[in-house]
C-alpha atoms as a PDB file:
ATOM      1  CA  UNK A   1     104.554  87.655 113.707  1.00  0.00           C
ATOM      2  CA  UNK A   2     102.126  85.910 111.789  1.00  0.00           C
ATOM      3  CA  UNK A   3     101.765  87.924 108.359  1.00  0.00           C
ATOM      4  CA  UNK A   4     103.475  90.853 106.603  1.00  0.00           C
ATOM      5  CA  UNK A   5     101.873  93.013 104.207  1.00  0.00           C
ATOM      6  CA  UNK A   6     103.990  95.689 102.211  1.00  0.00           C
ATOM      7  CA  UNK A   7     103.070  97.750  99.087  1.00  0.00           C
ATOM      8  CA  UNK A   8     105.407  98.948  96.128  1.00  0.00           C
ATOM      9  CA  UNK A   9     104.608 101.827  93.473  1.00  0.00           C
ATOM     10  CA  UNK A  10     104.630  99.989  90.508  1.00  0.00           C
ATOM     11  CA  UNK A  11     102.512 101.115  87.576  1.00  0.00           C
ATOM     12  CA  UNK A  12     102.948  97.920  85.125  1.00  0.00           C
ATOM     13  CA  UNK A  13     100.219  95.376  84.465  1.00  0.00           C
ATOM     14  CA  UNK A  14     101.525  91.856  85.410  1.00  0.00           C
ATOM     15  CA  UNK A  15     102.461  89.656  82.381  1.00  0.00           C
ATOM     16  CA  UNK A  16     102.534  92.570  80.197  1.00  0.00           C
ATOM     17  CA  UNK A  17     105.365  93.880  80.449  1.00  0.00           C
ATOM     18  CA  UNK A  18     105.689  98.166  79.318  1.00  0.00           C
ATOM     19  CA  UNK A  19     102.056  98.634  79.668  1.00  0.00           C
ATOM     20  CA  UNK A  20     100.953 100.695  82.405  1.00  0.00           C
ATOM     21  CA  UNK A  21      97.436 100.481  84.642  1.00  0.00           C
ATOM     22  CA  UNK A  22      95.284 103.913  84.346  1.00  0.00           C
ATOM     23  CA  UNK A  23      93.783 104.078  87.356  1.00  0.00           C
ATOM     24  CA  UNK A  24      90.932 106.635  86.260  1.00  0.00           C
ATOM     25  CA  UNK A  25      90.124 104.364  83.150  1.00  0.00           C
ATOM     26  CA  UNK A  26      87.499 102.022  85.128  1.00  0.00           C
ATOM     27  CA  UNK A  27      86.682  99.932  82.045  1.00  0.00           C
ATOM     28  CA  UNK A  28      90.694  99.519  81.940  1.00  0.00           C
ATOM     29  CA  UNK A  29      90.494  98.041  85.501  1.00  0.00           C
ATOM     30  CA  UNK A  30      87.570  96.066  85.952  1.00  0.00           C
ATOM     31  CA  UNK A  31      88.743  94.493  82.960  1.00  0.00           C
ATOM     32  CA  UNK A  32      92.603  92.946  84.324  1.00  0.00           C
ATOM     33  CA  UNK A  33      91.632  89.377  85.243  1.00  0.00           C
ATOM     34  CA  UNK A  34      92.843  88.101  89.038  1.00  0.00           C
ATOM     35  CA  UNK A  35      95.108  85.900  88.920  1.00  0.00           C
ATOM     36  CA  UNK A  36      94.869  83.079  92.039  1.00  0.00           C
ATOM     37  CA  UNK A  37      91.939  83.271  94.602  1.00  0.00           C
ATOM     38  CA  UNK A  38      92.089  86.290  97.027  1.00  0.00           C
ATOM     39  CA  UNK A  39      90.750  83.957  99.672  1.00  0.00           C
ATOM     40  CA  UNK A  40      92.346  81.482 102.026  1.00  0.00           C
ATOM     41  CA  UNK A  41      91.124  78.933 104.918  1.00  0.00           C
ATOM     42  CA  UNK A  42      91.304  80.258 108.485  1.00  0.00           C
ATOM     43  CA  UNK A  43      92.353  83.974 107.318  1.00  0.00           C
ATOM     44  CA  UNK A  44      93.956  86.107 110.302  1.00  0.00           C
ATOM     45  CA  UNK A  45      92.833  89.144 108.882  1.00  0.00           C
ATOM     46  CA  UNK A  46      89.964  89.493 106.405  1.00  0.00           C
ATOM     47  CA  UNK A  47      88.249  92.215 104.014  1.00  0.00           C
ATOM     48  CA  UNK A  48      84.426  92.132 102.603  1.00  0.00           C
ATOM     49  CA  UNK A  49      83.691  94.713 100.749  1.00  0.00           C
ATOM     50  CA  UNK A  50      85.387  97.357 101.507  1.00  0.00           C
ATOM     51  CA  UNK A  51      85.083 101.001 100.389  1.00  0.00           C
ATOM     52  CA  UNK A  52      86.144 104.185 101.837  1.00  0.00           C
ATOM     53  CA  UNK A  53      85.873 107.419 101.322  1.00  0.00           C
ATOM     54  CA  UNK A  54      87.530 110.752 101.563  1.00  0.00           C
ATOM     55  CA  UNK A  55      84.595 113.470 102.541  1.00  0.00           C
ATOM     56  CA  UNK A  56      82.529 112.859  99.161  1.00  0.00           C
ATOM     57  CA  UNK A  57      85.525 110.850  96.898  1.00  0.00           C
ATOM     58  CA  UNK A  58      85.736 107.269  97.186  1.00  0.00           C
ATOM     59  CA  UNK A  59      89.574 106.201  97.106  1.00  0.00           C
ATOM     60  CA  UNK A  60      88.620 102.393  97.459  1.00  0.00           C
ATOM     61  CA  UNK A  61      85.605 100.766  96.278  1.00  0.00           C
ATOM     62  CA  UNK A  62      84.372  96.854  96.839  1.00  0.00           C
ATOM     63  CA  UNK A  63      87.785  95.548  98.145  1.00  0.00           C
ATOM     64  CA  UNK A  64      87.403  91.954  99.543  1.00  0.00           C
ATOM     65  CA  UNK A  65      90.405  89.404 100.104  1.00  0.00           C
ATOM     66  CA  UNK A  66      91.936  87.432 103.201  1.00  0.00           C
ATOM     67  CA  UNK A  67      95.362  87.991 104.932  1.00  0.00           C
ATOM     68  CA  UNK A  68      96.856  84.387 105.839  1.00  0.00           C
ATOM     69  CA  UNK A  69      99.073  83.348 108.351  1.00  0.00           C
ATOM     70  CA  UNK A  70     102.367  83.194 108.112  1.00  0.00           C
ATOM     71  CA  UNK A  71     101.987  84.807 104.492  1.00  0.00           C
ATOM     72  CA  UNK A  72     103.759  87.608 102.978  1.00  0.00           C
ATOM     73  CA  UNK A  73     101.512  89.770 100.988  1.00  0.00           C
ATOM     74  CA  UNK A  74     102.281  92.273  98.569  1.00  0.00           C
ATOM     75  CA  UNK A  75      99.898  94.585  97.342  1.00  0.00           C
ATOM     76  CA  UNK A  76     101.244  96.454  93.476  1.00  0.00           C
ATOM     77  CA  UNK A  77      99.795  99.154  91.930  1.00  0.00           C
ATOM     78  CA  UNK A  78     100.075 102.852  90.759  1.00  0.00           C
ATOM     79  CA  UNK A  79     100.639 105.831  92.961  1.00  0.00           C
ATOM     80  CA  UNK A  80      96.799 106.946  94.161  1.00  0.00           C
ATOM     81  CA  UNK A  81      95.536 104.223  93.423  1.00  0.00           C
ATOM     82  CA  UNK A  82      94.664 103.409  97.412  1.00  0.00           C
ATOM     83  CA  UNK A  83      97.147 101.139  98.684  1.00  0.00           C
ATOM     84  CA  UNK A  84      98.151 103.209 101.536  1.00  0.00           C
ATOM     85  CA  UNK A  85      94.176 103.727 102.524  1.00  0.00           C
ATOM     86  CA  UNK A  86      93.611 100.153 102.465  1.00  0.00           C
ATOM     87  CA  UNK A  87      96.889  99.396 104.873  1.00  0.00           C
ATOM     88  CA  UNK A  88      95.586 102.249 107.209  1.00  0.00           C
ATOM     89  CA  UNK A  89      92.016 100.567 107.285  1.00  0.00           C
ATOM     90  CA  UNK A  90      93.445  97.108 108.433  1.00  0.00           C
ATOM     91  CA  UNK A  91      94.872  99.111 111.693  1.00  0.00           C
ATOM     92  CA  UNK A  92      92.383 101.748 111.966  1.00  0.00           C
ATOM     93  CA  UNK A  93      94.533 104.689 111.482  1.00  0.00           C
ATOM     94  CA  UNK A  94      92.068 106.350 108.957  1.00  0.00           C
ATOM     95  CA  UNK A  95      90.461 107.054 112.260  1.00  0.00           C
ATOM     96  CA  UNK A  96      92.626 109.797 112.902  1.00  0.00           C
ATOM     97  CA  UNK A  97      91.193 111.567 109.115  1.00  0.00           C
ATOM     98  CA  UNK A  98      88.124 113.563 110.536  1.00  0.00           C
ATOM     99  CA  UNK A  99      86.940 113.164 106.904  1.00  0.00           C
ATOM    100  CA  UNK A 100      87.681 109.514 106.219  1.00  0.00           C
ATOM    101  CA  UNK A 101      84.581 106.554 106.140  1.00  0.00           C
ATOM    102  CA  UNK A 102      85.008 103.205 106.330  1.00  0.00           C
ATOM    103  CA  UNK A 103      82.334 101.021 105.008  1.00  0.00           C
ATOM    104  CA  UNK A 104      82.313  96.897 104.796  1.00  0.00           C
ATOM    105  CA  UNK A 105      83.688  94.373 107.181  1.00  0.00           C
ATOM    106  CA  UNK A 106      87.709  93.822 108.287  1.00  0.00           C
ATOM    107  CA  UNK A 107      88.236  91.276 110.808  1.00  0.00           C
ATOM    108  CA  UNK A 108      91.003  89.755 112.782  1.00  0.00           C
ATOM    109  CA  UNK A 109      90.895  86.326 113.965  1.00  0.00           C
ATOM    110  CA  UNK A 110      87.206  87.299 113.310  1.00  0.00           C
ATOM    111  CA  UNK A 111      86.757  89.677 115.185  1.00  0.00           C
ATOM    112  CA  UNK A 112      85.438  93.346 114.007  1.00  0.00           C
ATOM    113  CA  UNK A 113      87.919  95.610 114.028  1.00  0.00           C
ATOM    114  CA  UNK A 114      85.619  98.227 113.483  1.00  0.00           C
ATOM    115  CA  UNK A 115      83.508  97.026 116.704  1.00  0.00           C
ATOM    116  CA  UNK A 116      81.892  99.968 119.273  1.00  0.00           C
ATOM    117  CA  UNK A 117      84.268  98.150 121.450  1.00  0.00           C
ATOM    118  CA  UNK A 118      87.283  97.816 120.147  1.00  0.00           C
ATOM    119  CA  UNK A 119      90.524  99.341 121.679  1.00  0.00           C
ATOM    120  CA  UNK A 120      92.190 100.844 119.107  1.00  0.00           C
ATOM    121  CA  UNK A 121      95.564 101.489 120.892  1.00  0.00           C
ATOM    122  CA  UNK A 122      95.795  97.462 121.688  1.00  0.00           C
ATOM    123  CA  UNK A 123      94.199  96.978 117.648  1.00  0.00           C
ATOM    124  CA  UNK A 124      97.579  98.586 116.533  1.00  0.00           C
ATOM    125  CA  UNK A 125      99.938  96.765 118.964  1.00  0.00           C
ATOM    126  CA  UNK A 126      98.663  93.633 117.223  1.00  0.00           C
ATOM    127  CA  UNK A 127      98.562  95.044 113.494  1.00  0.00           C
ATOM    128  CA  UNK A 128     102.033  97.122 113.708  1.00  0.00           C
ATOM    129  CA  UNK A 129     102.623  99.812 110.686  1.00  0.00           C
ATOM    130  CA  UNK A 130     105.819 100.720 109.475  1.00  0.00           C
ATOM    131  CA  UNK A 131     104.948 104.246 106.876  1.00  0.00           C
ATOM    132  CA  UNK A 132     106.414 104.730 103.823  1.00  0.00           C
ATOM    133  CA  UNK A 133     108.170 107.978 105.078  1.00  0.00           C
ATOM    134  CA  UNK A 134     110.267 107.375 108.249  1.00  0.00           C
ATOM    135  CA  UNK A 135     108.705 108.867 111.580  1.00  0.00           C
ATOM    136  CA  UNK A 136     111.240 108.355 114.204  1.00  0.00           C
ATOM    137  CA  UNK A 137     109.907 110.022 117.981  1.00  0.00           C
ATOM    138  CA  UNK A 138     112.250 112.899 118.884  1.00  0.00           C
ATOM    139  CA  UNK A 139     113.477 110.497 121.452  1.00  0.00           C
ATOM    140  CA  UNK A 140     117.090 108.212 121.994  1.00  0.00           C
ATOM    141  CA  UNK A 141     117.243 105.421 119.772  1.00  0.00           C
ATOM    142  CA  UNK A 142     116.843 103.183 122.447  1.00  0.00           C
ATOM    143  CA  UNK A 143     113.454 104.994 123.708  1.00  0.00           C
ATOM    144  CA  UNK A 144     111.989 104.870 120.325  1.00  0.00           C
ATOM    145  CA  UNK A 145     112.248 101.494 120.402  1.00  0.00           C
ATOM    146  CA  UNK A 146     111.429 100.728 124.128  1.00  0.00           C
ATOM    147  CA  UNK A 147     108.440 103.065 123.806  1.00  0.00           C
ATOM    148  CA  UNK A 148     105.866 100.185 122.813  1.00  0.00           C
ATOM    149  CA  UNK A 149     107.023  97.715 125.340  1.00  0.00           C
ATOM    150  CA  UNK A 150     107.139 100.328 127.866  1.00  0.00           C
ATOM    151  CA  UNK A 151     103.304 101.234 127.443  1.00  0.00           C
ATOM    152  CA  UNK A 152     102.212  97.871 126.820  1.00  0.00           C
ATOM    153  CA  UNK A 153     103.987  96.622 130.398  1.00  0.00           C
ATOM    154  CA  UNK A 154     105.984  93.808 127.840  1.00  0.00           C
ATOM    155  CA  UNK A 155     109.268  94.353 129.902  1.00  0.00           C
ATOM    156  CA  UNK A 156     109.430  93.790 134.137  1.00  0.00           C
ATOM    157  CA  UNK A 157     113.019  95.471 134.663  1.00  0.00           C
ATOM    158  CA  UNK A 158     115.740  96.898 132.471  1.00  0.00           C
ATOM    159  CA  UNK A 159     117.469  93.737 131.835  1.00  0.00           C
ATOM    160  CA  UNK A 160     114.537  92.527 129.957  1.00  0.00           C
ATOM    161  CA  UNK A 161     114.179  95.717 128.414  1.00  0.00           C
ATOM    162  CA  UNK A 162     117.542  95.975 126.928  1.00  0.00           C
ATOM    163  CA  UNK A 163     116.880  92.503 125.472  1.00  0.00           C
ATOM    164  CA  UNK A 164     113.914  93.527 123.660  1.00  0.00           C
ATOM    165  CA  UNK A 165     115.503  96.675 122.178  1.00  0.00           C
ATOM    166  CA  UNK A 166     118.504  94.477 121.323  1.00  0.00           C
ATOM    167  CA  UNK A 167     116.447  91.834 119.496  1.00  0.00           C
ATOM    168  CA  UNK A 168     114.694  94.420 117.700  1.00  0.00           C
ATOM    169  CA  UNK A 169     117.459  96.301 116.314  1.00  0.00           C
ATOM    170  CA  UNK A 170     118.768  92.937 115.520  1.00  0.00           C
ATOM    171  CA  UNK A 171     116.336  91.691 113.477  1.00  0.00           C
ATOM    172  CA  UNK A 172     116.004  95.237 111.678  1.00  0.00           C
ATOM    173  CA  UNK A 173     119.797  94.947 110.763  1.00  0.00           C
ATOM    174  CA  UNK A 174     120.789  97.760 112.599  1.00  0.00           C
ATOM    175  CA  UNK A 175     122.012  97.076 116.154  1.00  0.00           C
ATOM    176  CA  UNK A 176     125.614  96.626 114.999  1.00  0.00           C
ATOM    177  CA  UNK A 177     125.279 100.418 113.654  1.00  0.00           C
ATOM    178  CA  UNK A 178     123.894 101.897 116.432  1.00  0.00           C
ATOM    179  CA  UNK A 179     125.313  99.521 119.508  1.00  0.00           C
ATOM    180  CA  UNK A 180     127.511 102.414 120.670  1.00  0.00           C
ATOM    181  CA  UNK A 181     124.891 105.306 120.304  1.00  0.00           C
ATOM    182  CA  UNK A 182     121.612 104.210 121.472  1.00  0.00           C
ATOM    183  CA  UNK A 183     121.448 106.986 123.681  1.00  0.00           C
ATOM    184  CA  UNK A 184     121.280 109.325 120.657  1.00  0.00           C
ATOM    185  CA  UNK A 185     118.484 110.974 118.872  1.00  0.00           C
ATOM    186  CA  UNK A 186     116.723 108.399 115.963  1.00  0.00           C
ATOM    187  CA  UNK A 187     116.260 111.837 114.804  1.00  0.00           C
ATOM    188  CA  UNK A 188     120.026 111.963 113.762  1.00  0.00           C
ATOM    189  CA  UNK A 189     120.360 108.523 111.727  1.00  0.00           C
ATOM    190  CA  UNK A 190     120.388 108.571 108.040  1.00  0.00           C
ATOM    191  CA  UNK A 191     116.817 107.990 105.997  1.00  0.00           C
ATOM    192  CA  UNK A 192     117.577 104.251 105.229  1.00  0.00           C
ATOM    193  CA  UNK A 193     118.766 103.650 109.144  1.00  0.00           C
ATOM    194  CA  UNK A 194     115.685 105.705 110.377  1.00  0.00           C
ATOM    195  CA  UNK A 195     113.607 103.128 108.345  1.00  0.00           C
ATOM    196  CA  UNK A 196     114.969 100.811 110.296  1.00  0.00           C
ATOM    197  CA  UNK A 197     114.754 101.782 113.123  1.00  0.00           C
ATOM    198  CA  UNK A 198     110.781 102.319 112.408  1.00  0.00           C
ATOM    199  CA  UNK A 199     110.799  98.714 111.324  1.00  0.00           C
ATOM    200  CA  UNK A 200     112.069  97.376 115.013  1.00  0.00           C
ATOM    201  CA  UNK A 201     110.397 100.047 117.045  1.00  0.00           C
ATOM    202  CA  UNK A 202     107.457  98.130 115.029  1.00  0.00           C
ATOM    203  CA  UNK A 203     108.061  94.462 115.960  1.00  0.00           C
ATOM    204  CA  UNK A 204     109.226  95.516 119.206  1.00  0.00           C
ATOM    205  CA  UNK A 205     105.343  95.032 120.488  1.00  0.00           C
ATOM    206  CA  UNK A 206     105.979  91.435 118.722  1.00  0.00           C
ATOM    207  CA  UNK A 207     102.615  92.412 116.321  1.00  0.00           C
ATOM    208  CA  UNK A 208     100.884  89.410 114.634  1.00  0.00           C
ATOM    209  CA  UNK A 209     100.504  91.889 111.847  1.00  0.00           C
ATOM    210  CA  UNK A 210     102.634  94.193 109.868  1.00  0.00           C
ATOM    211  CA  UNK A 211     101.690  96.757 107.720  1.00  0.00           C
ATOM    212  CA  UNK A 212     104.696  97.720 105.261  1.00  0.00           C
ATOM    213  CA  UNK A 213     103.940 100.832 103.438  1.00  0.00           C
ATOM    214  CA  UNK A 214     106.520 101.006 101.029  1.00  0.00           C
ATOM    215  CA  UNK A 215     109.180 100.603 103.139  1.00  0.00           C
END
């Protein structure tokens, strides 16, 4: 995995502590200074400009900053205020909101991600989402996680599919857990163990991105 972005609700203005961000006061927000440069060398993913809309409301407007590698990147701010868009453009799943445009350039590895040609279904095996609610399939606990590898031909036998699913639950911290029930539904696991099982049915594809939406 080469990057992880994640958002959190907060509402606070950094370095000031008590004092909240209004959202629908623009003057309020054009006026916060950035603090660092949004830019890096050799970005793997990157963002120019980008606005997108909702029918005829604009949730995001002008949005431009890079994604390095190997970087954890946390993105604060209000509820509404179009976190959860922006995540959802860097994978493409606005796609799936007949009402949604994206306008302005994302690119991985720079490539257009928004290209006539792109494949879509390979676009999210390499930028992986985990969403803020958990979505487990109405399958085992094993199948949700051996789903991805399964379409994406990653395992040759059961023996190496059993690894991944092991490794995966592993690294969410949950194998130990669930070791003795994998053959029940994800369905049935508490809210904080259905996260996680989200989370490795995520890096089970072994993305090179992944999209934490407030996890």
């Amino acid at each position: 995995m080469n990057a992880i972005v994640e958002t959190t609700g907060e509402d606070i203005v950094p370095g000031q502590k008590g004092r909240a961000l209004d959202i629908h006061d623009h003057a309020n927000v054009m006026n916060e200074e950035t603090i660092g440069s949004p830019f890096v060398d050799n970005a793997k993913m990157s963002a120019r400009n980008v606005n997108v809309f909702y029918d005829e409301k604009q949730a995001i407007t002008d949005v431009s900053l890079d994604i390095g590698k190997n970087e954890v990147l946390a993105m604060i701010g209000p509820s509404g205020c179009g976190k959860s868009t922006f995540l959802r453009s860097l994978n493409r799943m606005n796609d799936i909101i007949p009402i949604c445009r994206v306008r302005g350039d994302i690119t991985l590895d720079g490539e257009d991600i928004y290209a006539s040609d792109q494949d879509t279904v390979m676009l999210r095996a390499r930028v992986g989402m985990v969403f803020q609610k958990p979505n487990p399939f109405p399958k085992s606990i094993y199948e949700n996680v051996a789903y991805g590898p399964r379409i994406h031909g990653l395992a040759h036998n059961k023996a190496e599919m059993d690894e991944i699913v092991e490794n995966s639950l592993r690294r969410a911290s949950l194998f130990e857990e669930v070791k003795d029930q994998l053959d029940k539904p994800g369905t049935g696991l508490f809210g904080g163990q259905q996260q996680r099982l989200c989370i490795a049915r995520a890096i089970a594809v072994s993305p090179e991105v992944i999209l934490m939406d407030e996890p």
